[in-house]
C-alpha atoms as a PDB file:
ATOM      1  CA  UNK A   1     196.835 157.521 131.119  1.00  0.00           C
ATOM      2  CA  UNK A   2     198.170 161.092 130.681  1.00  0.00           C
ATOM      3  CA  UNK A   3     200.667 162.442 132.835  1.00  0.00           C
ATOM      4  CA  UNK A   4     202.348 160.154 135.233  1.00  0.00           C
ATOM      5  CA  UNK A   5     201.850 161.457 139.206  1.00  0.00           C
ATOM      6  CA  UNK A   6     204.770 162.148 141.043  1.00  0.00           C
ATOM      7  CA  UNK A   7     203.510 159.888 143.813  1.00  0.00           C
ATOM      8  CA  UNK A   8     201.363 157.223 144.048  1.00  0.00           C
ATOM      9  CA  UNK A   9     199.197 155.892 147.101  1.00  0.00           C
ATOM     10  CA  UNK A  10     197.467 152.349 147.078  1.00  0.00           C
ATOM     11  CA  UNK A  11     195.998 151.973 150.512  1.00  0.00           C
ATOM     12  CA  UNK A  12     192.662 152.585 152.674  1.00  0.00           C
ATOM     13  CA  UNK A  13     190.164 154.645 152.066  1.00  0.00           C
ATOM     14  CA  UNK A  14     187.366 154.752 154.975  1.00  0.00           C
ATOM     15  CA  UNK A  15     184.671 157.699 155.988  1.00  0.00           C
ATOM     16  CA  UNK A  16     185.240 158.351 159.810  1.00  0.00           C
ATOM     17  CA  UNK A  17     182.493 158.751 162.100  1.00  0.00           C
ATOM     18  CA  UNK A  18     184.310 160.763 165.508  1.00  0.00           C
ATOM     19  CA  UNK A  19     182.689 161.712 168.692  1.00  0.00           C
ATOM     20  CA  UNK A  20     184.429 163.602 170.835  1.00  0.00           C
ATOM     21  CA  UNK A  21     184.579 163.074 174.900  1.00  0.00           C
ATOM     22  CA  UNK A  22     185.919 164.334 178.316  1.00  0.00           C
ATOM     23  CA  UNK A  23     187.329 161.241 179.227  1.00  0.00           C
ATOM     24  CA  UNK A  24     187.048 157.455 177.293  1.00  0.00           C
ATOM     25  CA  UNK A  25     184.413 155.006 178.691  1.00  0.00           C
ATOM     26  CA  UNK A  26     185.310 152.034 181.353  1.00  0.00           C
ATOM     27  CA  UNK A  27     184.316 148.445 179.802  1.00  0.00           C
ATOM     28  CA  UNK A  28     180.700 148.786 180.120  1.00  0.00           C
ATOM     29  CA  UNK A  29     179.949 152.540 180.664  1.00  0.00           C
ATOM     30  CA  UNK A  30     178.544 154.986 178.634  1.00  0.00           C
ATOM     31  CA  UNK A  31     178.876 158.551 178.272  1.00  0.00           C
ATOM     32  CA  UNK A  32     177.748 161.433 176.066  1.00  0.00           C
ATOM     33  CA  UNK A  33     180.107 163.096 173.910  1.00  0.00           C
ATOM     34  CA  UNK A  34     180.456 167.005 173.250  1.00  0.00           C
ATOM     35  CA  UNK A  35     181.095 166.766 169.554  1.00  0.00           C
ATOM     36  CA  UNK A  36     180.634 164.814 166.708  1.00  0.00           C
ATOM     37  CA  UNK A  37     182.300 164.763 163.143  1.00  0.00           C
ATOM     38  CA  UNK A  38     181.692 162.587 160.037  1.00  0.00           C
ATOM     39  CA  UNK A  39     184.965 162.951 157.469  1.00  0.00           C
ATOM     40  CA  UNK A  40     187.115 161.455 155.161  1.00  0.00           C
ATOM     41  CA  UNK A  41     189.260 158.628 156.216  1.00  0.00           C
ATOM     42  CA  UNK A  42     191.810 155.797 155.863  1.00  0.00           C
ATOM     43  CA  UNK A  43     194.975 155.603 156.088  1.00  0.00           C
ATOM     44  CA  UNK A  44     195.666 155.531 152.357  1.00  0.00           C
ATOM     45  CA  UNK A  45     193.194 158.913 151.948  1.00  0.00           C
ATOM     46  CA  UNK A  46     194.810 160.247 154.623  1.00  0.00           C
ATOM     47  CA  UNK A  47     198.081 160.700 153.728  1.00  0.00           C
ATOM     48  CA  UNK A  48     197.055 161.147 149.694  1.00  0.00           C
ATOM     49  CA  UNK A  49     195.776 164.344 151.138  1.00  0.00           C
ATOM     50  CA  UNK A  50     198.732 165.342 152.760  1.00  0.00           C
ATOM     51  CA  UNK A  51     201.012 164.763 150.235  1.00  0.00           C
ATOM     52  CA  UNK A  52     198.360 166.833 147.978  1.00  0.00           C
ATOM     53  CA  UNK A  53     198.199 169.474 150.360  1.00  0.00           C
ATOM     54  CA  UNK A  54     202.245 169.508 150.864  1.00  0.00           C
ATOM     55  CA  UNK A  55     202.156 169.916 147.191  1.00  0.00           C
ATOM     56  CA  UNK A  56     202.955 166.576 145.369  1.00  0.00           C
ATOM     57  CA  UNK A  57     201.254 165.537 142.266  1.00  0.00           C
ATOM     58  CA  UNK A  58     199.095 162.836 143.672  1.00  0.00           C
ATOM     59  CA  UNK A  59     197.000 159.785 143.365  1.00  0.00           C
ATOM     60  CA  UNK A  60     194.932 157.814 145.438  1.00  0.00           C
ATOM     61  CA  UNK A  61     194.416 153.693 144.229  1.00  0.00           C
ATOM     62  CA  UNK A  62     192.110 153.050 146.594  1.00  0.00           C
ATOM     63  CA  UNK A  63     188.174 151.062 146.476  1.00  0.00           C
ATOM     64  CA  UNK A  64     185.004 152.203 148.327  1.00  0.00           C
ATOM     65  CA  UNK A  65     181.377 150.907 147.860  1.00  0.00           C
ATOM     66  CA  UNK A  66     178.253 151.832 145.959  1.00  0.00           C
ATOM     67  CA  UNK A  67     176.871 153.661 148.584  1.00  0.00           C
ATOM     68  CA  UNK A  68     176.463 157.171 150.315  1.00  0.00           C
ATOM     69  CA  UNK A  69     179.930 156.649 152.170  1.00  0.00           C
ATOM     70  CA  UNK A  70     181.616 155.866 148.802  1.00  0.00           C
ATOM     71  CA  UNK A  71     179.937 158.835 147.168  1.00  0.00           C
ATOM     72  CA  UNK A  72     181.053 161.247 150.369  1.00  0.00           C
ATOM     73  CA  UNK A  73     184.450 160.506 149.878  1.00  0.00           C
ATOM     74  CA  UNK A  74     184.993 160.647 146.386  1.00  0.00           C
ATOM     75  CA  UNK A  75     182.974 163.930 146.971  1.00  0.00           C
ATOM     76  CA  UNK A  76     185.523 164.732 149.493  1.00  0.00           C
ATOM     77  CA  UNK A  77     188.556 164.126 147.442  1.00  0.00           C
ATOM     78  CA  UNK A  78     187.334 166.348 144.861  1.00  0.00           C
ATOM     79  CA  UNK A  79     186.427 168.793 147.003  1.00  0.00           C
ATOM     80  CA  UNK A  80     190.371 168.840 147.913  1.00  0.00           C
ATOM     81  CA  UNK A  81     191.315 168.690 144.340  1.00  0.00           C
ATOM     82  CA  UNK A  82     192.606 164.958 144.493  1.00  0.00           C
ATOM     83  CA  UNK A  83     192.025 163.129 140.855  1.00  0.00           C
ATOM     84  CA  UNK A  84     189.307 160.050 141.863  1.00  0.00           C
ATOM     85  CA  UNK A  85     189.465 157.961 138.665  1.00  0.00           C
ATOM     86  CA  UNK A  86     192.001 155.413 139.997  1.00  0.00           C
ATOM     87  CA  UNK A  87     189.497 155.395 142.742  1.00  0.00           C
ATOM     88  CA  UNK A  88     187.058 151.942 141.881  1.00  0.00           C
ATOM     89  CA  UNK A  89     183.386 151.342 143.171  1.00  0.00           C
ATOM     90  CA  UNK A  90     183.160 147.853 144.259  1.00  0.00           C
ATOM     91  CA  UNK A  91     179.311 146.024 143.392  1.00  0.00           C
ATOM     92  CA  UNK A  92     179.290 144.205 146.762  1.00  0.00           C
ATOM     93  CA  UNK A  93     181.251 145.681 149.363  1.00  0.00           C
ATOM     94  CA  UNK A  94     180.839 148.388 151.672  1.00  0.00           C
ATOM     95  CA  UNK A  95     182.893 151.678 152.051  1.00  0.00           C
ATOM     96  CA  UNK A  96     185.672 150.877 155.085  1.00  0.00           C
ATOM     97  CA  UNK A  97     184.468 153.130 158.192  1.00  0.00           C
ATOM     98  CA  UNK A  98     186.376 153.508 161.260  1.00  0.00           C
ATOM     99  CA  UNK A  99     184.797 154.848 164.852  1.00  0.00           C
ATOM    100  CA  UNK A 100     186.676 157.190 166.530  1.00  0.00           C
ATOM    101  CA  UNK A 101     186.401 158.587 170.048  1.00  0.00           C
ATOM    102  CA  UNK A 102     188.599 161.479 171.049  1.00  0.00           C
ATOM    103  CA  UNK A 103     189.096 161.955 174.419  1.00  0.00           C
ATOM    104  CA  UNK A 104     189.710 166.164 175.581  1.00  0.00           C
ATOM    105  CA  UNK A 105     193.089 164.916 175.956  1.00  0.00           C
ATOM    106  CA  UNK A 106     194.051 164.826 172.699  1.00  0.00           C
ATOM    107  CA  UNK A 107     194.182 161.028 172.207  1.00  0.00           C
ATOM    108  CA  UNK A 108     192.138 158.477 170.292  1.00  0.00           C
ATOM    109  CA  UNK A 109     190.560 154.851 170.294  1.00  0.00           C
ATOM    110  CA  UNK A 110     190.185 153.775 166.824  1.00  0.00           C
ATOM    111  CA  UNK A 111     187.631 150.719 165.201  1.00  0.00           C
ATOM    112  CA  UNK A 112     188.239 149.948 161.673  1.00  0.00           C
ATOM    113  CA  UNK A 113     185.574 148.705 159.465  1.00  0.00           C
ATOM    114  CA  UNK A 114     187.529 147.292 156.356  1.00  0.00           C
ATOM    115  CA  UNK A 115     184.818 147.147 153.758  1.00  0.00           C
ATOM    116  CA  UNK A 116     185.628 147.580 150.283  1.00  0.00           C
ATOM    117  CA  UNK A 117     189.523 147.850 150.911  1.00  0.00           C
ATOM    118  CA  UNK A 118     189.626 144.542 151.788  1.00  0.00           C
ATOM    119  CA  UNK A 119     189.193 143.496 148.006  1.00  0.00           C
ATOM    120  CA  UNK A 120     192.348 145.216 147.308  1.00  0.00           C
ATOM    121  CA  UNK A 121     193.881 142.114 145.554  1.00  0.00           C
ATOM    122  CA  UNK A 122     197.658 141.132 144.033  1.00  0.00           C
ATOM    123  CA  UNK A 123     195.335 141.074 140.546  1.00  0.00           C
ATOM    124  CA  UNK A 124     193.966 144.852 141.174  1.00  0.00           C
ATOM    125  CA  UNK A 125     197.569 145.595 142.205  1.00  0.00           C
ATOM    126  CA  UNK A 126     198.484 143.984 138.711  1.00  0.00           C
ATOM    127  CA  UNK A 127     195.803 145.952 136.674  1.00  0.00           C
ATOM    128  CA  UNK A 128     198.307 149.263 138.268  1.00  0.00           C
ATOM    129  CA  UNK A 129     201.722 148.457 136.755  1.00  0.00           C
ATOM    130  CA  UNK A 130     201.723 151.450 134.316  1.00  0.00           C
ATOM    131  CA  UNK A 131     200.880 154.059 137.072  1.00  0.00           C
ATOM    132  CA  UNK A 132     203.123 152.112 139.221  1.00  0.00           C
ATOM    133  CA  UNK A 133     205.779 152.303 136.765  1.00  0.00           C
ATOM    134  CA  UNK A 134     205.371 155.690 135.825  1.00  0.00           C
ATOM    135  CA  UNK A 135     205.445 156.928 139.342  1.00  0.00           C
ATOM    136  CA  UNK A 136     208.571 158.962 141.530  1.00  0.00           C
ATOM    137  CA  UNK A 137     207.626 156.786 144.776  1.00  0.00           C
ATOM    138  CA  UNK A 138     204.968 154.625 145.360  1.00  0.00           C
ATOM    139  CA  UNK A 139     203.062 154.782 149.077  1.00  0.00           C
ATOM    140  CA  UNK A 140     201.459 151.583 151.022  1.00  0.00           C
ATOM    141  CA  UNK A 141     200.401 151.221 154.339  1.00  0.00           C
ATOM    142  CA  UNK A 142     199.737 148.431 156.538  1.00  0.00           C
ATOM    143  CA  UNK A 143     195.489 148.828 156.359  1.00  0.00           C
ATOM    144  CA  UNK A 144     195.524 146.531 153.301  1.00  0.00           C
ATOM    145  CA  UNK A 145     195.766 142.898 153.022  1.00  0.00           C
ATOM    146  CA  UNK A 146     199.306 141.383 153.174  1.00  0.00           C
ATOM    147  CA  UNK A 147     199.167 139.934 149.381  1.00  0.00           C
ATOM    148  CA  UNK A 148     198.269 143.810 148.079  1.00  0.00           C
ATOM    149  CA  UNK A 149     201.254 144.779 149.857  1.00  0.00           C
ATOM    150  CA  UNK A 150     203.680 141.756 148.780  1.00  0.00           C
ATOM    151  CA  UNK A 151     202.564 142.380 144.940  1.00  0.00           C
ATOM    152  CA  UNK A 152     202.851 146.397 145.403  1.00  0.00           C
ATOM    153  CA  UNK A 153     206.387 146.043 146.590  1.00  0.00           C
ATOM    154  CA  UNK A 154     207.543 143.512 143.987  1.00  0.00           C
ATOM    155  CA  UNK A 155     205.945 145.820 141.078  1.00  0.00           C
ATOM    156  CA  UNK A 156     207.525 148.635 142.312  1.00  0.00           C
ATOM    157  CA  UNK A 157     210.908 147.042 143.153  1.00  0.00           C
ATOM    158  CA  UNK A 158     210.472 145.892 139.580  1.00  0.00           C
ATOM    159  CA  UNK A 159     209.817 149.294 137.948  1.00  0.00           C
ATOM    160  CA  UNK A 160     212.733 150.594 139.898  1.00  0.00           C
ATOM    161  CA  UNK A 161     210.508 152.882 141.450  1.00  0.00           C
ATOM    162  CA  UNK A 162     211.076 154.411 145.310  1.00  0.00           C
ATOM    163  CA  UNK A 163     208.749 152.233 147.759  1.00  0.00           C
ATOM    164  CA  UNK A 164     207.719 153.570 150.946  1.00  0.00           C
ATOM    165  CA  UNK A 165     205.758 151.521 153.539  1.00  0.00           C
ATOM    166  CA  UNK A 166     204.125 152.572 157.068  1.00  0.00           C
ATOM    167  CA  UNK A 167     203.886 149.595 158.281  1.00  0.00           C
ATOM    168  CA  UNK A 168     200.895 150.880 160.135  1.00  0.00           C
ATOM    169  CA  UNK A 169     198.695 149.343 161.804  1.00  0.00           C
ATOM    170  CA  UNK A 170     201.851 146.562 162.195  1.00  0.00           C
ATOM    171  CA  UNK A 171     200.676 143.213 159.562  1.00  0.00           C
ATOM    172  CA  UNK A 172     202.826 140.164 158.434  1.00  0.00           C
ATOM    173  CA  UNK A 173     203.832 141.424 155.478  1.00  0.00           C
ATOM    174  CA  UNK A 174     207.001 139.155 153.945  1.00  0.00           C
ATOM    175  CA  UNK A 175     210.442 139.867 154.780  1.00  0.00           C
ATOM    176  CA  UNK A 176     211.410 140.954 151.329  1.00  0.00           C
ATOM    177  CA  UNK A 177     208.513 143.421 151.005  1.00  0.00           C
ATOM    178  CA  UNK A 178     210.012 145.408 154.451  1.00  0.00           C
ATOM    179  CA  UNK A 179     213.653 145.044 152.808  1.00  0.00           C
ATOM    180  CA  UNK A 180     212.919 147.048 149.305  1.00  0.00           C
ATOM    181  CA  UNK A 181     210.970 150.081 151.937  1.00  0.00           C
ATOM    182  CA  UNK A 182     212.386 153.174 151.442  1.00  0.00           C
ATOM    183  CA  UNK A 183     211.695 154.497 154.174  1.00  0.00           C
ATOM    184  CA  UNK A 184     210.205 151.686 156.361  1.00  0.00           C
ATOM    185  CA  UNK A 185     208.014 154.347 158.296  1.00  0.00           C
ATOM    186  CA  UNK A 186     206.688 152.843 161.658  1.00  0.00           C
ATOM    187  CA  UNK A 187     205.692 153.954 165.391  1.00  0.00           C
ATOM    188  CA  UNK A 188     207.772 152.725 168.489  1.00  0.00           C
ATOM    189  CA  UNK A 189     205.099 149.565 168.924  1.00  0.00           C
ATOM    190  CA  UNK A 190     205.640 149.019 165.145  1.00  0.00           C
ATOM    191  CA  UNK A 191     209.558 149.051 165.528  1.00  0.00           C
ATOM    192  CA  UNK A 192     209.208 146.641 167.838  1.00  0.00           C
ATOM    193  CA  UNK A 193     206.864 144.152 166.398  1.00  0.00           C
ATOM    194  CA  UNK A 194     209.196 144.138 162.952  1.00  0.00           C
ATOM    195  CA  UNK A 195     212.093 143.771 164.964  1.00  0.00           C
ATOM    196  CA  UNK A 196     214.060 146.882 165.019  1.00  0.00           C
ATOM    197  CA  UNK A 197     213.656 147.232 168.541  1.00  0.00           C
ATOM    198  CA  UNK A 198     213.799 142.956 169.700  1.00  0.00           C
ATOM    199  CA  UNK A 199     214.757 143.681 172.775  1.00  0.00           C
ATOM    200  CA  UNK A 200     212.561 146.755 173.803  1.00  0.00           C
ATOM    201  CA  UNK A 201     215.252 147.966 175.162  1.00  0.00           C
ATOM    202  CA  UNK A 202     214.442 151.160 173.382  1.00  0.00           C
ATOM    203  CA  UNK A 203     213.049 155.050 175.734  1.00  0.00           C
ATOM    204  CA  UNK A 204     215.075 157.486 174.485  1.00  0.00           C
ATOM    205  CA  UNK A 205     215.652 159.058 170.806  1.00  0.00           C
ATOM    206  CA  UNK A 206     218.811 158.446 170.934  1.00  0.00           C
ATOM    207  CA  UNK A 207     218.440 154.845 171.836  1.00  0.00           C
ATOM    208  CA  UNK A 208     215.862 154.830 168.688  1.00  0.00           C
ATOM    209  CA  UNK A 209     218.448 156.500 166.425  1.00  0.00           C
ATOM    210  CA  UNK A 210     221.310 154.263 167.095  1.00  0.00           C
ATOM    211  CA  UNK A 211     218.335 151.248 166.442  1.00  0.00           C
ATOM    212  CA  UNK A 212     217.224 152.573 163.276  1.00  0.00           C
ATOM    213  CA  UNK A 213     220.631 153.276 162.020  1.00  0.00           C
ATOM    214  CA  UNK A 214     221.485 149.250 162.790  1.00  0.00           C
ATOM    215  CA  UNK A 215     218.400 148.293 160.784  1.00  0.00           C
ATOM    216  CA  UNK A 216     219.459 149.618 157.860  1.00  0.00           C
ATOM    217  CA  UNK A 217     220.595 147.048 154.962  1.00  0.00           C
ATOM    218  CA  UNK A 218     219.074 144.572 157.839  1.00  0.00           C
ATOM    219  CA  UNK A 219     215.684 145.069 157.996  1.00  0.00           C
ATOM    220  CA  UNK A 220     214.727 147.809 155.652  1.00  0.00           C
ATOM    221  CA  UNK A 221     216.817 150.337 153.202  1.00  0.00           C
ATOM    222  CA  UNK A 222     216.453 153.122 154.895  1.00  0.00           C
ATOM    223  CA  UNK A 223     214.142 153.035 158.472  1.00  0.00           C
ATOM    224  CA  UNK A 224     211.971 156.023 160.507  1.00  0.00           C
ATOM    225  CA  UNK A 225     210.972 155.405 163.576  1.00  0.00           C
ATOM    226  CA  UNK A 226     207.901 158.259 164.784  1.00  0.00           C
ATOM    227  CA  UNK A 227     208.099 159.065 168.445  1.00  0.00           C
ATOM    228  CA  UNK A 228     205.122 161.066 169.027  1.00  0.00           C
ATOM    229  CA  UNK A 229     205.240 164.311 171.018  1.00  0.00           C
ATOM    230  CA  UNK A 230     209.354 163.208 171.166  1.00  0.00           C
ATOM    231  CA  UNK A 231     209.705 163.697 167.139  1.00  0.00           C
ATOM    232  CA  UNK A 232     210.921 160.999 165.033  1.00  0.00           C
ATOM    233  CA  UNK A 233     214.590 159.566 164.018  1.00  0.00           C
ATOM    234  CA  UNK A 234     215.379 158.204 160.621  1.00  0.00           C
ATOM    235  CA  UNK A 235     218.384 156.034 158.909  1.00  0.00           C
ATOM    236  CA  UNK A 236     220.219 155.095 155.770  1.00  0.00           C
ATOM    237  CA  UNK A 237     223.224 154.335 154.740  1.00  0.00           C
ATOM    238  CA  UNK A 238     224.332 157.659 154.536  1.00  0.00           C
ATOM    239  CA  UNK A 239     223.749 158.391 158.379  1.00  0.00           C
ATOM    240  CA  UNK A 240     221.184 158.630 161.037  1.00  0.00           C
ATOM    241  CA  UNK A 241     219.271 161.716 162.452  1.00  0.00           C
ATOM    242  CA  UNK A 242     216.930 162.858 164.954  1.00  0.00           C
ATOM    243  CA  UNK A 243     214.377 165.645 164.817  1.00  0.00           C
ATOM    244  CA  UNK A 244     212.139 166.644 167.986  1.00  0.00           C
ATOM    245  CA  UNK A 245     208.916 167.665 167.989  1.00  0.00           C
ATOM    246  CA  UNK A 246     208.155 171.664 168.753  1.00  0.00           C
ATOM    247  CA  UNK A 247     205.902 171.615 172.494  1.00  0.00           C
ATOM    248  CA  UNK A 248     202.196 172.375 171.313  1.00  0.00           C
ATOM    249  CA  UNK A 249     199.173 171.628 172.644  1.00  0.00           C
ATOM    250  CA  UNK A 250     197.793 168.696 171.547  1.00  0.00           C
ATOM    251  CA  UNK A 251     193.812 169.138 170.560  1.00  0.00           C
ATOM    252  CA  UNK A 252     193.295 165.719 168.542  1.00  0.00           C
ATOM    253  CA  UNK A 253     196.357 163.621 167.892  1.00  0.00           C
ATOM    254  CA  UNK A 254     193.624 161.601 165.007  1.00  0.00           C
ATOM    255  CA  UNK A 255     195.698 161.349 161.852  1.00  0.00           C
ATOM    256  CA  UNK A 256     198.740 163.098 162.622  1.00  0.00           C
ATOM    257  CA  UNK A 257     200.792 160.122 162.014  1.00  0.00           C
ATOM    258  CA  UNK A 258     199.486 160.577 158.189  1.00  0.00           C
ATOM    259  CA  UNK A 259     200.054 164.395 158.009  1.00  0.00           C
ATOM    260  CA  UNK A 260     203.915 163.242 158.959  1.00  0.00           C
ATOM    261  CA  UNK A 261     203.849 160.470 155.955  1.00  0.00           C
ATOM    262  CA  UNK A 262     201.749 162.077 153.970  1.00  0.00           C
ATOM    263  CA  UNK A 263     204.310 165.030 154.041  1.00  0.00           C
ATOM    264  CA  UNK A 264     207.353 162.988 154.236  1.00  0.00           C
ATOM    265  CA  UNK A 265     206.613 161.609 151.145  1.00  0.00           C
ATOM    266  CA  UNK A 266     205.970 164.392 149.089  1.00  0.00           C
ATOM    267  CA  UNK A 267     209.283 166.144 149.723  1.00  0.00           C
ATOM    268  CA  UNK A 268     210.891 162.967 149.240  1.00  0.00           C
ATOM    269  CA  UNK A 269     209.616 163.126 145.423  1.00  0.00           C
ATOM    270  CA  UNK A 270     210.724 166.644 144.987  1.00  0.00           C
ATOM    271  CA  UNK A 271     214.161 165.194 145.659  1.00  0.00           C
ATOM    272  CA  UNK A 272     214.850 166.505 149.682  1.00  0.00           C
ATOM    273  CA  UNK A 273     217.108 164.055 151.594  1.00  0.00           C
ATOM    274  CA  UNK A 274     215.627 161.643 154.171  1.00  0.00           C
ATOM    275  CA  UNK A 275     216.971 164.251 156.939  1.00  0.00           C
ATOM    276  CA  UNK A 276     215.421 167.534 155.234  1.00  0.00           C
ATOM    277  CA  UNK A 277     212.391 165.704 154.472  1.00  0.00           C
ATOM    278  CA  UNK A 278     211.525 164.604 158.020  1.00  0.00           C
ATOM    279  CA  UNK A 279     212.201 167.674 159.716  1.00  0.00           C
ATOM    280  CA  UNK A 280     209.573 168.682 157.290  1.00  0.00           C
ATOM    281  CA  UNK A 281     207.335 165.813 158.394  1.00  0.00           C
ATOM    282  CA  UNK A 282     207.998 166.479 161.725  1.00  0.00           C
ATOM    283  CA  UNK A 283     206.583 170.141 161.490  1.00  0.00           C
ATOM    284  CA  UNK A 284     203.566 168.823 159.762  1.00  0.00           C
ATOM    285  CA  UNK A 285     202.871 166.385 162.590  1.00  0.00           C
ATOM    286  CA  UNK A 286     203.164 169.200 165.242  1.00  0.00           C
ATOM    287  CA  UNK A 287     200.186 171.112 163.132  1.00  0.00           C
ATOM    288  CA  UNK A 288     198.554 168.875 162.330  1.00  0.00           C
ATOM    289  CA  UNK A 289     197.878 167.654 166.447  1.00  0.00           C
ATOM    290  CA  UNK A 290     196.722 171.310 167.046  1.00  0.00           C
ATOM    291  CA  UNK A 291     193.386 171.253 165.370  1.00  0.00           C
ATOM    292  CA  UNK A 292     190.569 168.618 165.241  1.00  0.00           C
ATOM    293  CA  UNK A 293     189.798 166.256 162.729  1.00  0.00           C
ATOM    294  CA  UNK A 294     191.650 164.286 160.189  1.00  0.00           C
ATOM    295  CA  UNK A 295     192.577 165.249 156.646  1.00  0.00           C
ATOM    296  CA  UNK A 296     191.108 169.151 157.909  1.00  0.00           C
ATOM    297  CA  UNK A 297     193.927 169.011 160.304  1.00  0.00           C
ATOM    298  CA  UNK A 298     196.957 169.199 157.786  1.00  0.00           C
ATOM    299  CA  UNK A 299     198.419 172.319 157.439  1.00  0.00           C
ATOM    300  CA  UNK A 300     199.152 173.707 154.154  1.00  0.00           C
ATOM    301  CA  UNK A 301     202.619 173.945 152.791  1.00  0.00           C
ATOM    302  CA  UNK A 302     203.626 177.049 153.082  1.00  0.00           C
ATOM    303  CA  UNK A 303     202.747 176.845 157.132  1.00  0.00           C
ATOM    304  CA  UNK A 304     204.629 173.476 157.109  1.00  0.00           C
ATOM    305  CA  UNK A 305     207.816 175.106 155.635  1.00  0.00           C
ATOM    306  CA  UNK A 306     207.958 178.034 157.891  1.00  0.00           C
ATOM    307  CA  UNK A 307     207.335 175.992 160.918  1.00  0.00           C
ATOM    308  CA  UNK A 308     210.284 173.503 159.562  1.00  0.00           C
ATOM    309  CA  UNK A 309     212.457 176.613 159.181  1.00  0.00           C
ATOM    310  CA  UNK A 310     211.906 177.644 162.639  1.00  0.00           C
ATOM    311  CA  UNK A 311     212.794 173.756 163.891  1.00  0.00           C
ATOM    312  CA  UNK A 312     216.120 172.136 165.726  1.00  0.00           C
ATOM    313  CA  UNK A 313     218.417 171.911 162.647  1.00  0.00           C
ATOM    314  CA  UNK A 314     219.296 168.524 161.955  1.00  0.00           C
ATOM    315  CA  UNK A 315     223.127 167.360 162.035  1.00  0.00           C
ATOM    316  CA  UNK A 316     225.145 166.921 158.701  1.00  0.00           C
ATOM    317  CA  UNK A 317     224.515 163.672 156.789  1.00  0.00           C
ATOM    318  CA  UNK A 318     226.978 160.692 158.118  1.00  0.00           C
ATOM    319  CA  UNK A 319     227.159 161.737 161.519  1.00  0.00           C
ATOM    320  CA  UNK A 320     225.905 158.894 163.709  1.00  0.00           C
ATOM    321  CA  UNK A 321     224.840 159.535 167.515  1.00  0.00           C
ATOM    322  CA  UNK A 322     227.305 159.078 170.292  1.00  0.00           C
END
């Protein structure tokens, strides 16, 4: 196979199609939008990208179809520098799309389109065990079917290798698939729906941080929990942090969510600490919601270092919030 990647990504890989609007549509209304955008996509290609970008040694495991969407994005990758020939071309199925609208406010509606990475099977996950193996930290997200995931985390948890899952969007994915994560990387609605937060109890970051930090050993081995424009809060055994977001103004929020995991990740590989490595995420989430678009959006790493230097310092490892 060559030289093993630092970190590997099995997940989604869809072309968007993105129109952009003043305002989203009432049930039954239409209205024209200002702008329109066809790009890469998927929640697996998304955050390959941004773990390329941030500098990792990357790639993708990922299936699109025989068509001109599958030949855009593996056109795409390329284009970005991102190795395609874990990528497979399935006979049958077509590349996953999603349709996005972006309202002038910043936020999104999102359809997904599965496609191709719904043949993403336990047996393709099977025919991966050697890059698996040979990997620093293997990357899944929740845009896959539930047996993929299962059989990803038992190979990895196998091969002793560092598992990290965004459980995003939220699926029923077993117990003992959340409990090797590390980090278990989910939104506030996530959190909720995997039981961090039971009682959504949960509006502040402090309130988030203390819940993370109790889910550790319990749910997950270590836990982040992203909190949009608040920042995010993470957990392991070795303490619990929070990092908030930098005030910006928000010009497509589309994606950012991978930029942060995408990120996250790839400083995790180089060896940073949970804490270090999402204040880094953090920064790349705050670019990343400042331009339009998806994978275009993610800053490069030098940008995402300097605006993590300039960012609320985290505390020391072990403290715990009052």
């Amino acid at each position: 196979m060559g030289e093993h990647p630092r970190v590997v990504v099995v997940g989604s890989l869809n072309v968007d199609s993105t129109s952009y609007v003043a305002d989203f549509p009432a049930p039954g209304e239409t209205v024209l939008s200002h702008g329109f955008q066809v790009a890469l996509g998927g929640k697996g290609a998304n955050q390959a990208v941004a773990a390329h970008v941030a500098g990792a040694a990357v790639e993708l495991v990922a299936q699109v179809g025989r068509d001109a969407a599958g030949e855009f994005a593996l056109g795409t990758l390329e284009h970005f520098g991102l190795p395609t020939r874990s990528i497979t071309r399935h006979p049958d199925a077509p590349t996953g799309v999603a349709q996005i609208t972006v309202a002038d406010s910043g936020e999104n509606t999102i359809v997904v389109t599965s496609g191709a990475n719904s043949a993403i099977t336990p047996a393709a996950i099977d025919a991966e065990r050697e890059r698996i193996a040979g990997a620093a930290l293997v990357l899944t997200q929740g845009e896959l079917p539930v047996a993929a995931i299962d059989r990803l985390a038992m190979r990895a948890a196998e091969a002793r290798v560092r598992f990290v899952l965004n459980l995003a969007p939220f699926s029923s994915v077993s117990a003992e698939t959340v409990a090797v994560a590390d980090p278990l990387v989910v939104n506030e609605h996530e959190a909720r729906a995997v039981g961090i937060d039971p009682d959504a109890s949960a509006s502040t970051p402090e309130a988030w941080e203390r819940l993370a930090a109790a889910a550790v050993g319990r749910i997950a081995r270590s836990v982040i929990v992203t909190l949009g424009s608040a920042g995010a809060v993470a957990a392991s055994e070795r303490g619990s942090w929070a990092v908030p977001a930098p005030q910006v103004t928000a010009v497509d929020t589309t994606g950012a969510g991978d930029g942060f995991t995408g990120a996250l990740v790839a400083f995790l590989a180089e060896g940073l600490p949970l804490e270090d490595a999402l204040r880094v995420a953090v920064a790349a989430a705050s670019l990343a919601v400042q331009a339009r678009g998806t994978v275009d959006s993610y800053a490069s790493r030098d940008a995402v270092l300097a605006a993590a230097a300039t960012a609320t310092p985290v505390r020391e490892p072990g403290e715990r919030p009052a």
